[in-house]
Protein backbone atom coordinates (compact mmCIF):
# COMPACT_ATOMS: atom_id res chain seq x y z
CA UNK A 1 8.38 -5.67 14.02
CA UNK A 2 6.00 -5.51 10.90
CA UNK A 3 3.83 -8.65 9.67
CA UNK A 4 5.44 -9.04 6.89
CA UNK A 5 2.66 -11.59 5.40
CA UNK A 6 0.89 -8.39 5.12
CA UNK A 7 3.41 -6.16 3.82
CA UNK A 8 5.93 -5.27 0.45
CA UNK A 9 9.02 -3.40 0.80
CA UNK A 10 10.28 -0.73 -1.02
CA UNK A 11 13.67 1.29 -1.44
CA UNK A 12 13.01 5.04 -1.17
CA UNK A 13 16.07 7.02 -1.01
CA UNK A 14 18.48 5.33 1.20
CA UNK A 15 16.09 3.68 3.49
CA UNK A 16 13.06 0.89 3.22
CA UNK A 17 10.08 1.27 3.68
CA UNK A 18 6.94 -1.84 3.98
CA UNK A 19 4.03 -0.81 1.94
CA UNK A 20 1.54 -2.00 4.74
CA UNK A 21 -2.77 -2.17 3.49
CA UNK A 22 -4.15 -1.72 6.78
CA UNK A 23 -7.82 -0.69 7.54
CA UNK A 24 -7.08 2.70 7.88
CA UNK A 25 -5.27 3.06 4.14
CA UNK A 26 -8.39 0.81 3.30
CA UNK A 27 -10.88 3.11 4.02
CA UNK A 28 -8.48 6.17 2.69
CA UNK A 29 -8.28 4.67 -0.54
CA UNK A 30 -12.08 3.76 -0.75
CA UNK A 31 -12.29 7.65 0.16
CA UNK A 32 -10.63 8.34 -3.10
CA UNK A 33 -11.52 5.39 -5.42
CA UNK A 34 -14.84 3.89 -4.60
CA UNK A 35 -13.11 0.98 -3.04
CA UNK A 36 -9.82 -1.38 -3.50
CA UNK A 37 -11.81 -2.60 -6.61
CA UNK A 38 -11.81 0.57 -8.07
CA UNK A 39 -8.11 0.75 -7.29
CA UNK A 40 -6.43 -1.38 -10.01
CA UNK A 41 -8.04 -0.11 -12.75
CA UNK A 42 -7.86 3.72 -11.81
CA UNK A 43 -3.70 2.81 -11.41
CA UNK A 44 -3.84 1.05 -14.95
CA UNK A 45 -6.35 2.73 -17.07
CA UNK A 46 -4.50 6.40 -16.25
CA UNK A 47 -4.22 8.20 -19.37
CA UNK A 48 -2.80 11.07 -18.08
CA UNK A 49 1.37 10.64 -17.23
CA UNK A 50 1.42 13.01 -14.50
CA UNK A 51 -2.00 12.08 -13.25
CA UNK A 52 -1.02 8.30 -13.36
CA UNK A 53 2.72 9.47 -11.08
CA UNK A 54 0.08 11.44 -8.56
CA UNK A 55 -1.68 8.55 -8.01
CA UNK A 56 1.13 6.18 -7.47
CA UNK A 57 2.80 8.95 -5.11
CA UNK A 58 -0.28 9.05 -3.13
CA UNK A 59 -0.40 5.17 -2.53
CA UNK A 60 3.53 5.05 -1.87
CA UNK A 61 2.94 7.37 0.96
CA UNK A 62 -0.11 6.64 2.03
CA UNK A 63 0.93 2.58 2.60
CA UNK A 64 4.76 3.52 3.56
CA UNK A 65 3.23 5.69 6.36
CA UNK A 66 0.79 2.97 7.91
CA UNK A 67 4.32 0.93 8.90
CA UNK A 68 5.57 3.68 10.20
CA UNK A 69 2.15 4.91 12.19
CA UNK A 70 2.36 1.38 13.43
CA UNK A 71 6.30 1.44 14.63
CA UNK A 72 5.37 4.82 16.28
CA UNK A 73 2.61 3.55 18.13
CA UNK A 74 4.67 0.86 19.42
CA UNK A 75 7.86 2.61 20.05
CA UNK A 76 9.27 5.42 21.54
CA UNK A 77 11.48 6.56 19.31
CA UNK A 78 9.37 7.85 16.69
CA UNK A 79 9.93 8.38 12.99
CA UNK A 80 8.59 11.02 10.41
CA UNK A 81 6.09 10.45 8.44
CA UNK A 82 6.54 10.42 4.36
CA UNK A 83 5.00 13.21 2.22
CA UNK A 84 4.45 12.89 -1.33
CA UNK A 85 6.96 15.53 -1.99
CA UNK A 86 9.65 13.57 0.05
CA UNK A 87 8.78 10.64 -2.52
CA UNK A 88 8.26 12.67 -5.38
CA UNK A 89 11.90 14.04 -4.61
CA UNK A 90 13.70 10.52 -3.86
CA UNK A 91 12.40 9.02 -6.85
CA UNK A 92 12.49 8.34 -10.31
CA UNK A 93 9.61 7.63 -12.57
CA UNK A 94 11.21 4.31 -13.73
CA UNK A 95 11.16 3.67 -9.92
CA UNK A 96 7.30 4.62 -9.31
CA UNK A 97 6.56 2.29 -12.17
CA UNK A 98 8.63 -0.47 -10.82
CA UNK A 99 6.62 0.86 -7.31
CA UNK A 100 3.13 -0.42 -8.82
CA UNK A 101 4.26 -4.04 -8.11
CA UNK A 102 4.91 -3.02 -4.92
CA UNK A 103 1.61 -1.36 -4.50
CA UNK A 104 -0.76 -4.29 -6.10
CA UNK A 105 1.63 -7.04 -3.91
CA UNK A 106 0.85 -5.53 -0.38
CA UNK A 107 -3.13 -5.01 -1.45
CA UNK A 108 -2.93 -8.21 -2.35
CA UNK A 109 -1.45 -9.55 1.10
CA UNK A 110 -3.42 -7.34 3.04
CA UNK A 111 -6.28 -9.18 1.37
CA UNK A 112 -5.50 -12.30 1.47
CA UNK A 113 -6.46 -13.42 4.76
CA UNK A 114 -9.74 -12.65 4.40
CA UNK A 115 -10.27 -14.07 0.92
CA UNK A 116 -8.69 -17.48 2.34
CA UNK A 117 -10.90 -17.59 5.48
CA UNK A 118 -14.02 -17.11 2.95
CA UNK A 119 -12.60 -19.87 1.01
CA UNK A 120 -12.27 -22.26 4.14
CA UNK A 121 -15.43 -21.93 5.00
CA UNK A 122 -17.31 -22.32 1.93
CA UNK A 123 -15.16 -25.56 1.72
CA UNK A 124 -15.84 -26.59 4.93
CA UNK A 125 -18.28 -29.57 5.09
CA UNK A 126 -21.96 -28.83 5.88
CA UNK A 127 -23.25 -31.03 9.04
């Protein structure tokens, strides 16, 4: 099973799929954006409509697939990956904009850890 501290799930089609930030979709997304800095603001300052749905395709797939790269590494019954035409086809655009939640709630838990442990130690007494 997932860690679903680390995950958000999402309805595409008939099935769910957890939008997992794992190091891999890390570094793909600093690939394309610069970094997971860059990320929110590229998804929110999109002028462009179908520019703004491409990006939002790309995420849904690219986090959707890391749960399932991780269930097919542990299992052997493996599932298909997700291509952005699978999710551009089994969606609505009400539903990619509803997605961005999604999107921004599993960066968020995918970075929380660390952000915490940084926390504990700066508030951890000096000796």
């Amino acid at each position: 099973m997932q860690d679903n501290d680390r995950s958000a799930i999402i309805k595409i089609g008939d099935e769910e799929y957890q939008l997992t930030l794992t190091t891999k979709a890390t570094k793909e997304i600093a690939k394309r954006y610069g970094g997971l800095e860059n990320l929110g603001t590229k998804l929110m300052k999109t002028e462009n409509f179908e520019m703004a749905l491409d990006e939002v395709v790309w995420l849904i797939t690219l986090l959707a697939n890391q749960s399932i790269l991780i269930h097919n590494l542990k299992n052997q019954d493996k599932r298909e990956l997700l291509t952005e035409e699978t999710v551009e086809l089994l969606t609505s655009p009400l539903e990619l904009a509803t997605y961005k939640d999604a999107i921004m709630e599993a960066m968020f838990k995918g970075t929380k850890r660390n952000v915490e442990s940084e926390d504990d130690l700066k508030n951890t007494p000096a000796e």
